[in-house]
Protein backbone atom coordinates (compact mmCIF):
# COMPACT_ATOMS: atom_id res chain seq x y z
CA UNK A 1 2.59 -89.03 83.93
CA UNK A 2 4.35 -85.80 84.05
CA UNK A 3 6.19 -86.75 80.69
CA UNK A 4 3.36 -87.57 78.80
CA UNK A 5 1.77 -84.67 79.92
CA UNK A 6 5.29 -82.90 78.29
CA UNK A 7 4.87 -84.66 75.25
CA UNK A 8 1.19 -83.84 74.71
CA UNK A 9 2.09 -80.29 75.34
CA UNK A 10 4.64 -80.15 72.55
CA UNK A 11 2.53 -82.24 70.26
CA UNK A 12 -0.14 -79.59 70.56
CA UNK A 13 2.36 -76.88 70.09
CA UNK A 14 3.35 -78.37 66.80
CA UNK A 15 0.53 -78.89 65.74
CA UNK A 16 -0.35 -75.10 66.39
CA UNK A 17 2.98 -73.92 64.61
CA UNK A 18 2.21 -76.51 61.38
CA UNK A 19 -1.34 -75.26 61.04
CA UNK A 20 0.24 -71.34 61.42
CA UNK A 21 2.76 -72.30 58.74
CA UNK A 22 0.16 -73.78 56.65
CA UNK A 23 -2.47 -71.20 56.46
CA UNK A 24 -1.67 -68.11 55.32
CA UNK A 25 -3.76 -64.67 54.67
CA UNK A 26 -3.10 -62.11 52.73
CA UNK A 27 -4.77 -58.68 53.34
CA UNK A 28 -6.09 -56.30 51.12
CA UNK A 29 -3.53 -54.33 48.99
CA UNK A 30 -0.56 -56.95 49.02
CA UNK A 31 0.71 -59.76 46.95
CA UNK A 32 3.07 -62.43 48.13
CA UNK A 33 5.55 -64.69 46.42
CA UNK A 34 5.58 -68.79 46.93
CA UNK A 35 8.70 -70.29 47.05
CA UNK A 36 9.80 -73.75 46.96
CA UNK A 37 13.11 -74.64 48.65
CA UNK A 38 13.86 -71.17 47.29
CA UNK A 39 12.61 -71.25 43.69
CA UNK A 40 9.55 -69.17 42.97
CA UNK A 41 6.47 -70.96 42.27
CA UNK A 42 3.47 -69.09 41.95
CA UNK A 43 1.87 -65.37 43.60
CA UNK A 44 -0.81 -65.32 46.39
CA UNK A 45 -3.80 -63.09 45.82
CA UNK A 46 -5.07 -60.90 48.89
CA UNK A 47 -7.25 -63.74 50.73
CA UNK A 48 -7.13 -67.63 52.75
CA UNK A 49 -4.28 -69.47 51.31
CA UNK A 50 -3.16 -72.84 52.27
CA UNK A 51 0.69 -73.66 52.10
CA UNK A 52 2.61 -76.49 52.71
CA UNK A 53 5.09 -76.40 55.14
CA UNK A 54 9.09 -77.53 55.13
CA UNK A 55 9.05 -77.50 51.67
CA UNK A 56 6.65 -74.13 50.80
CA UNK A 57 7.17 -70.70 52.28
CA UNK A 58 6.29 -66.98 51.97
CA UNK A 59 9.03 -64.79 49.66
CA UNK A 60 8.51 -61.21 49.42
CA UNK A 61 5.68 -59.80 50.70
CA UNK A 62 5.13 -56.74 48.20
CA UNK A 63 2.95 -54.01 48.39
CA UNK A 64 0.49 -53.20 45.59
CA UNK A 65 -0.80 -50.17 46.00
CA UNK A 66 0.26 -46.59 44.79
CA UNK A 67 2.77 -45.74 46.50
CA UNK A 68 4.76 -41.60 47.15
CA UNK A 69 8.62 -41.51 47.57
CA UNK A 70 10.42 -38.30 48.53
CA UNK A 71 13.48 -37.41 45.84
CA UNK A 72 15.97 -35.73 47.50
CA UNK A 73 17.27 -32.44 47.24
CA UNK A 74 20.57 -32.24 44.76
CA UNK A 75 22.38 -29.74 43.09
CA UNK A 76 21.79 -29.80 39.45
CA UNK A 77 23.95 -27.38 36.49
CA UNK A 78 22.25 -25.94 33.77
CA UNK A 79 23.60 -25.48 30.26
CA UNK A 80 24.22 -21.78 31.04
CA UNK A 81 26.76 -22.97 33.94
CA UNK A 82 23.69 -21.86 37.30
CA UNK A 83 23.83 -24.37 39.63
CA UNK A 84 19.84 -24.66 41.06
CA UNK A 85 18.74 -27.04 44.17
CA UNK A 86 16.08 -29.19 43.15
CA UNK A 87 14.11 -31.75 44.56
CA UNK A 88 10.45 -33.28 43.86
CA UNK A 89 8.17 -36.42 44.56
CA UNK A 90 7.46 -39.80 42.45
CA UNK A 91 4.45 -41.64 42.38
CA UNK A 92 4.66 -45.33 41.29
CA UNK A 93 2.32 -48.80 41.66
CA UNK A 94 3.56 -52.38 41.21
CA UNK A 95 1.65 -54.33 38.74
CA UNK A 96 3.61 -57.48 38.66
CA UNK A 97 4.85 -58.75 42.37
CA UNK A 98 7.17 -61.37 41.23
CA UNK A 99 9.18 -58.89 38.55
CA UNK A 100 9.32 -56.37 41.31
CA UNK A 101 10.29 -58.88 43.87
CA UNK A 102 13.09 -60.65 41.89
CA UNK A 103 14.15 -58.43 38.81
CA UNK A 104 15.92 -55.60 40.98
CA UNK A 105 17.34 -55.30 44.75
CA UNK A 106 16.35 -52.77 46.81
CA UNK A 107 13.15 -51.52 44.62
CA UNK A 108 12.81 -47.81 46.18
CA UNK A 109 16.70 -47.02 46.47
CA UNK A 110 16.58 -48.06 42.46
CA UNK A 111 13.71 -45.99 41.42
CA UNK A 112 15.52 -42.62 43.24
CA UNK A 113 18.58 -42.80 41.88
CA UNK A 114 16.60 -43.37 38.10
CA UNK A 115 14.90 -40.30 38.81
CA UNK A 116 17.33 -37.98 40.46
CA UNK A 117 19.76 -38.83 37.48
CA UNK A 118 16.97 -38.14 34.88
CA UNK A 119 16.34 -34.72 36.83
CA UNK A 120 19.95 -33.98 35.98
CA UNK A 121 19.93 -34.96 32.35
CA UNK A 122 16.65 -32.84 31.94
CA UNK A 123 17.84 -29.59 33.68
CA UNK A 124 21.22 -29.79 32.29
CA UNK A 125 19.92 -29.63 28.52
CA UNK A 126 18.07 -26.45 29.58
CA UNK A 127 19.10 -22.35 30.47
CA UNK A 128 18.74 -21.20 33.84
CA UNK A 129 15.26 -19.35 32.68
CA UNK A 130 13.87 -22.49 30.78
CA UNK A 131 14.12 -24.64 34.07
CA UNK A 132 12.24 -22.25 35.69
CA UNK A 133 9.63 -21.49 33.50
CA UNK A 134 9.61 -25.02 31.57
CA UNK A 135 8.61 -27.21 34.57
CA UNK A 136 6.39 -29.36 33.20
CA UNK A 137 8.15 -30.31 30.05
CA UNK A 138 10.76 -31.29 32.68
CA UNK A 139 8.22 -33.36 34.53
CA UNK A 140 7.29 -34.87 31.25
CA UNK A 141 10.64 -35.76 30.40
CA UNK A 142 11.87 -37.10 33.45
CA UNK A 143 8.41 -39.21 33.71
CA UNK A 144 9.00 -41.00 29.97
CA UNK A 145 12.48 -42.04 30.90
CA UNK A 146 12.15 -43.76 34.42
CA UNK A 147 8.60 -45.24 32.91
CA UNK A 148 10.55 -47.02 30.42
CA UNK A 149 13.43 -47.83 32.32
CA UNK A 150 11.21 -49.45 35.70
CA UNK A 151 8.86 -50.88 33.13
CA UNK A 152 10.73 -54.55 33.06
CA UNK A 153 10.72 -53.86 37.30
CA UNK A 154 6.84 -54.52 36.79
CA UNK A 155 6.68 -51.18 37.74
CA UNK A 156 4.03 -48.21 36.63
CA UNK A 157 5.55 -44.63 37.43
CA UNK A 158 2.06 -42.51 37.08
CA UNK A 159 3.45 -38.79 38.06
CA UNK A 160 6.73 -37.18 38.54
CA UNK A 161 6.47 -33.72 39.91
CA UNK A 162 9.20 -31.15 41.00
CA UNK A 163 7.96 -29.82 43.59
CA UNK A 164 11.07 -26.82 44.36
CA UNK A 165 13.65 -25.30 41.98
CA UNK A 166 15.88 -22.97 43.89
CA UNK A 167 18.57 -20.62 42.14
CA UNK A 168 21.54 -19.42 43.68
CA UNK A 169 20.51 -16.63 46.48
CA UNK A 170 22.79 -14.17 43.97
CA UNK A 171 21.10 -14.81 41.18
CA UNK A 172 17.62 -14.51 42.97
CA UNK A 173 18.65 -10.99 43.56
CA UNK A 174 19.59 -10.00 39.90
CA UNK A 175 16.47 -11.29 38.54
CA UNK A 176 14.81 -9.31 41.39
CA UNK A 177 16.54 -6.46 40.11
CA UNK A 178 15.64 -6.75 36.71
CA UNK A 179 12.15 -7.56 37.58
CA UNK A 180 11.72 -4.43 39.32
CA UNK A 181 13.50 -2.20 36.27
CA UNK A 182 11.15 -4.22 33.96
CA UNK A 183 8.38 -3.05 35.84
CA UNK A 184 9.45 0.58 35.86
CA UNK A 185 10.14 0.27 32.07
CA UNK A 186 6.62 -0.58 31.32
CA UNK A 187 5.35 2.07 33.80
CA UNK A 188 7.58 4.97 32.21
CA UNK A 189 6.26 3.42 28.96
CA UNK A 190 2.25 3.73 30.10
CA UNK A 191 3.31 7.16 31.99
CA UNK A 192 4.77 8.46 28.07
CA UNK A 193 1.51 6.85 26.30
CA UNK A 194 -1.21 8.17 28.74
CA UNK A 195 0.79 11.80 28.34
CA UNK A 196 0.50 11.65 24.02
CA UNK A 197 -2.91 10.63 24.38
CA UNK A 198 -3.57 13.34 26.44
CA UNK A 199 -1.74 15.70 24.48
CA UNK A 200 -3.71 14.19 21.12
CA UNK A 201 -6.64 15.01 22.68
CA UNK A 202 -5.66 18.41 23.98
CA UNK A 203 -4.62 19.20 20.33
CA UNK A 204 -8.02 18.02 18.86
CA UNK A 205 -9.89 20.30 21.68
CA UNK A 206 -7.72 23.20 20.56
CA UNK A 207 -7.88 22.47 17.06
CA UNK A 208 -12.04 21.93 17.31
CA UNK A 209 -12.16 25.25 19.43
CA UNK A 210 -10.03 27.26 17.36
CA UNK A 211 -12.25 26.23 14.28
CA UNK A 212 -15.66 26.72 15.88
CA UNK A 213 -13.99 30.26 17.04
CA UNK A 214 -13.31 31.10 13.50
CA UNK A 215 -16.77 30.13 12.28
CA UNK A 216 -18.15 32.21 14.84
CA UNK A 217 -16.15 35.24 13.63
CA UNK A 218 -17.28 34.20 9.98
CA UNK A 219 -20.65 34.39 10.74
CA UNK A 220 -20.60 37.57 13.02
CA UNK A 221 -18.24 39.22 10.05
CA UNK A 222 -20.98 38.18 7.49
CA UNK A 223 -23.70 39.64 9.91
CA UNK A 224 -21.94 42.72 10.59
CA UNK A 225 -21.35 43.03 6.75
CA UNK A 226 -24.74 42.65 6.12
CA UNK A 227 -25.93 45.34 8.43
CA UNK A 228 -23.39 47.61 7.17
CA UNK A 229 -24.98 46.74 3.99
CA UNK A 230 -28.03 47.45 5.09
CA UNK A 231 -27.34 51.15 7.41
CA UNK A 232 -25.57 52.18 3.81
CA UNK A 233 -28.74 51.17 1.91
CA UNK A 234 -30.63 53.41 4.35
CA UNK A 235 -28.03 56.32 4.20
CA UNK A 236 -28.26 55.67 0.53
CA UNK A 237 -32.07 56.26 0.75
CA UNK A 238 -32.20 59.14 3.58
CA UNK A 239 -29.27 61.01 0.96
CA UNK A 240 -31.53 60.13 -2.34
CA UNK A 241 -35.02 61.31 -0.17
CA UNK A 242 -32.56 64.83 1.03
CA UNK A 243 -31.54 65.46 -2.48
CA UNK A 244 -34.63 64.87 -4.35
CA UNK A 245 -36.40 67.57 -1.64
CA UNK A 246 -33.25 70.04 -2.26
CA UNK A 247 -33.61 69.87 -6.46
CA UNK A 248 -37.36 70.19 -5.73
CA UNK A 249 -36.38 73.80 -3.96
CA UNK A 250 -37.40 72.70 -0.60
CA UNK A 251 -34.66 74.71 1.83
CA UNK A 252 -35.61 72.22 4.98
CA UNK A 253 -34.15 68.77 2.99
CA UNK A 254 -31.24 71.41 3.30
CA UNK A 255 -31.43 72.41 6.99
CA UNK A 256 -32.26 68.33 7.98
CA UNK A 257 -29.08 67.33 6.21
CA UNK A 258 -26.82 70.11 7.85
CA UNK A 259 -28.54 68.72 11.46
CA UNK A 260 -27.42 65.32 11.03
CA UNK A 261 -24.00 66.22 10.30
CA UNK A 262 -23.72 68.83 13.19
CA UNK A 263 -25.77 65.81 15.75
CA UNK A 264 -23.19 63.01 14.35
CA UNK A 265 -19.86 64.98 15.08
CA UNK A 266 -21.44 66.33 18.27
CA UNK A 267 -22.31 62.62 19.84
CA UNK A 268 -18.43 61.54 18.24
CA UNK A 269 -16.98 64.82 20.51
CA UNK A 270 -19.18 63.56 23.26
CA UNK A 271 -18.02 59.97 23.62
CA UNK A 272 -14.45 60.60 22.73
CA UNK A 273 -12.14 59.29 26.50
CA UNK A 274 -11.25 60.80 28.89
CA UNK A 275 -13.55 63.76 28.14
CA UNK A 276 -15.25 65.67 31.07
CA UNK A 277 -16.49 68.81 29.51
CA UNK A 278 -17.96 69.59 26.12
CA UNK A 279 -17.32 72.97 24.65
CA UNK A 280 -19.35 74.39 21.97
CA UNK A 281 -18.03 77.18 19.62
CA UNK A 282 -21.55 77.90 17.84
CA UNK A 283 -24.80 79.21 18.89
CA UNK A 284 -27.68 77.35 20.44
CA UNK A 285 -30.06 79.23 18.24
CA UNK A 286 -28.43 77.79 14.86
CA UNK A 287 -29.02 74.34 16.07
CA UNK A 288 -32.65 74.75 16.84
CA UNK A 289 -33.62 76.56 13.42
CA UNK A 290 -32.03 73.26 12.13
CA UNK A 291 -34.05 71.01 14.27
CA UNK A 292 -37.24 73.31 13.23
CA UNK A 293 -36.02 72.68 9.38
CA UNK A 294 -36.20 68.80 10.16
CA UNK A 295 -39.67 68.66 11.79
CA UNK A 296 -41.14 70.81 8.98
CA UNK A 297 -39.52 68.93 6.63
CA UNK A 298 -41.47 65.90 8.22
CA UNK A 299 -45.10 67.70 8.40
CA UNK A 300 -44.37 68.19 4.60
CA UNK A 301 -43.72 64.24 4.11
CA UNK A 302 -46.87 63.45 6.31
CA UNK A 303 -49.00 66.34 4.67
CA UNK A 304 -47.93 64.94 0.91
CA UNK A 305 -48.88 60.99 2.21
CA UNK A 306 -52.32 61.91 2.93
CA UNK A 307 -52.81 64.16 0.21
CA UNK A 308 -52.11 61.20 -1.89
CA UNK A 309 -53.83 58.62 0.30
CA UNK A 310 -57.32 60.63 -0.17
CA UNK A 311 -56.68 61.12 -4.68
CA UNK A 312 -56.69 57.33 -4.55
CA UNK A 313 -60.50 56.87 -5.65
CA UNK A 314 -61.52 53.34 -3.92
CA UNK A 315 -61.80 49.71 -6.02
CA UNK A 316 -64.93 48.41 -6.51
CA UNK A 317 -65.49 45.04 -6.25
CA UNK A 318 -65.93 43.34 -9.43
C-alpha cells in the first residue's frame, strides 16, 4: 500500500509540473518567444497561453516597454584638440520581440557602445565652443545614427540626450576669465556711452541756455535802445520848447536850461564812489534865482494854455 500511495504521489506531481509547463501567462508589458526543439515558432501576446510540453518551450522573455539606459561617462576630443567628459541617457522601446531576441546578443551592451561611439564621432567633428553651445544638434545627430543602425534590432531609439559636458578644469578657468573681461568690456563700453550721452545733453542745455541768454540781451538791447530813443525824443522836445521861449525873448527858457545843467552835474558829483562830502564852489543864491526862472517859466506855460483854452469858441451841434 505504501508504494502505491508513492506512485500516486508522483503521478499527481507530474501531472502538476505538465499542466505548469503547459499553461503559460504572460503579463502586461512583455512578449515571449516559442520555440520548438530550439527553432522559433511563433511570439506570445501578454495573456493565457497554452504550450505543449517536451517538444514547446518559452525563449526569450523580452520586455516591451520604453525602456532608460545610463551611457557612461568617456572622454571624448574635439577637433580643436580639448578633451571634454561626457556622458548622457538613451531612451529606446522594442517593437519586434523576435528581431530583438535573435538578431543581436546582449541587446543593452549593443545599444551603449552604438551610442557612446556616435557621441565620439559627433563631438569630434565639432570646436570645443560648438559642443558646448551646439547640444542639441549633437543629440540630433547621435539620435539619427543609432536609430538607423538598431532599426533591423526591431528596435525604436525615441530620445538621446546628453545630459553633462565637462571641459578640462583649466580650460573652465580661462573661459571664466574671459567671461569676466567680456563683462567688464561691455560695462566700460555702457560706462563711455551713458558719459557722451550725458555730455550731448549737457552741450544741448548749454547751447539752448546760451541762446535764450542772447535773446534775452537782444531784446533788453532793443528795449533799452528804444527808451534811449525815446529820453532823446524828449530832450529833443524840452531843447526845441527852451529855444523857441529864448528866440521869443523870454530870459526864464534861459535860466530853466542853465538849472538843468547845474542839477545834472550836481546829482553826477553826488553819486560819484567813494564820495563822503560834497563841496560846492558857487552860491546858494544863484541856484535858487534859477529854480525861480524855472517855476515862472512854468506859470507862463500854464497861463498861455488857458488863455488859449477860453479863445476856443465852443461847437455847436449840427
Amino acid at each position: 500500500m505504501s508504494v502505491g500511495f508513492l506512485l500516486s504521489v508522483v503521478l499527481v506531481f507530474v501531472a502538476i509540473v505538465f499542466l505548469a509547463k503547459m499553461l503559460r501567462m504572460v503579463p502586461q508589458g512583455y512578449e515571449w518567444t516559442v520555440e520548438r526543439f530550439g527553432k522559433y515558432t511563433h511570439t506570445l501576446d501578454p495573456g493565457l497561453h497554452i504550450l505543449m510540453p517536451i517538444y514547446q518551450r518559452v525563449g526569450r522573455k523580452i520586455n516591451m516597454m520604453e525602456q532608460v539606459l545610463e551611457v557612461p561617462s568617456q572622454d571624448v576630443i574635439t577637433k580643436d584638440n580639448a578633451v571634454v567628459k561626457v556622458d548622457g541617457i538613451v531612451f529606446f522601446q522594442v517593437l519586434d520581440a523576435a528581431k530583438a531576441a535573435y538578431e543581436v546578443a546582449q541587446l543593452e551592451v549593443a545599444i551603449l557602445n552604438l551610442v557612446m561611439t556616435n557621441i565620439r564621432t559627433a563631438i569630434g567633428s565639432m570646436d570645443l565652443d560648438e559642443s558646448l553651445s551646439k547640444r542639441d544638434e549633437i543629440n540630433a545627430k547621435v539620435l539619427m545614427a543609432v536609430d538607423q543602425a538598431t532599426h533591423p534590432w526591431g528596435l525604436k531609439v525615441n530620445r538621446i540626450e546628453l545630459k553633462d559636458i565637462q571641459p578640462p578644469r583649466d580650460l573652465v578657468e580661462s573661459m571664466a576669465r574671459q567671461m569676466k573681461a567680456e563683462r567688464e568690456k561691455r560695462a566700460n563700453i555702457l560706462e563711455a556711452e551713458g558719459h557722451r550721452a550725458s555730455e550731448i545733453l549737457r552741450a544741448e542745455g548749454d547751447k539752448q541756455a546760451a541762446i535764450l541768454e542772447a535773446e534775452g540781451k537782444r531784446e533788453a538791447a532793443y528795449r533799452e535802445a528804444e527808451a534811449r530813443e525815446r529820453l532823446a525824443e524828449a530832450e529833443a522836445k524840452a531843447t526845441q520848447m527852451v529855444s523857441d521861449a529864448i528866440a521869443g525873448g523870454n530870459v526864464n527858457a534861459i535860466n530853466y536850461f542853465v538849472a538843468q545843467k547845474y542839477i545834472e552835474a550836481f546829482k553826477a558829483l553826488a553819486e560819484a564812489p567813494n564820495q563822503k562830502f560834497v563841496m560846492m564852489p558857487m552860491e546858494s543864491a544863484g541856484i535858487i534865482g534859477s529854480l525861480g526862472g524855472i517855476a515862472e517859466l512854468a506859470k507862463e506855460a500854464m497861463n498861455r494854455q488857458t488863455s488859449a483854452t477860453v479863445q476856443t469858441p465852443p461847437r455847436s451841434g449840427g
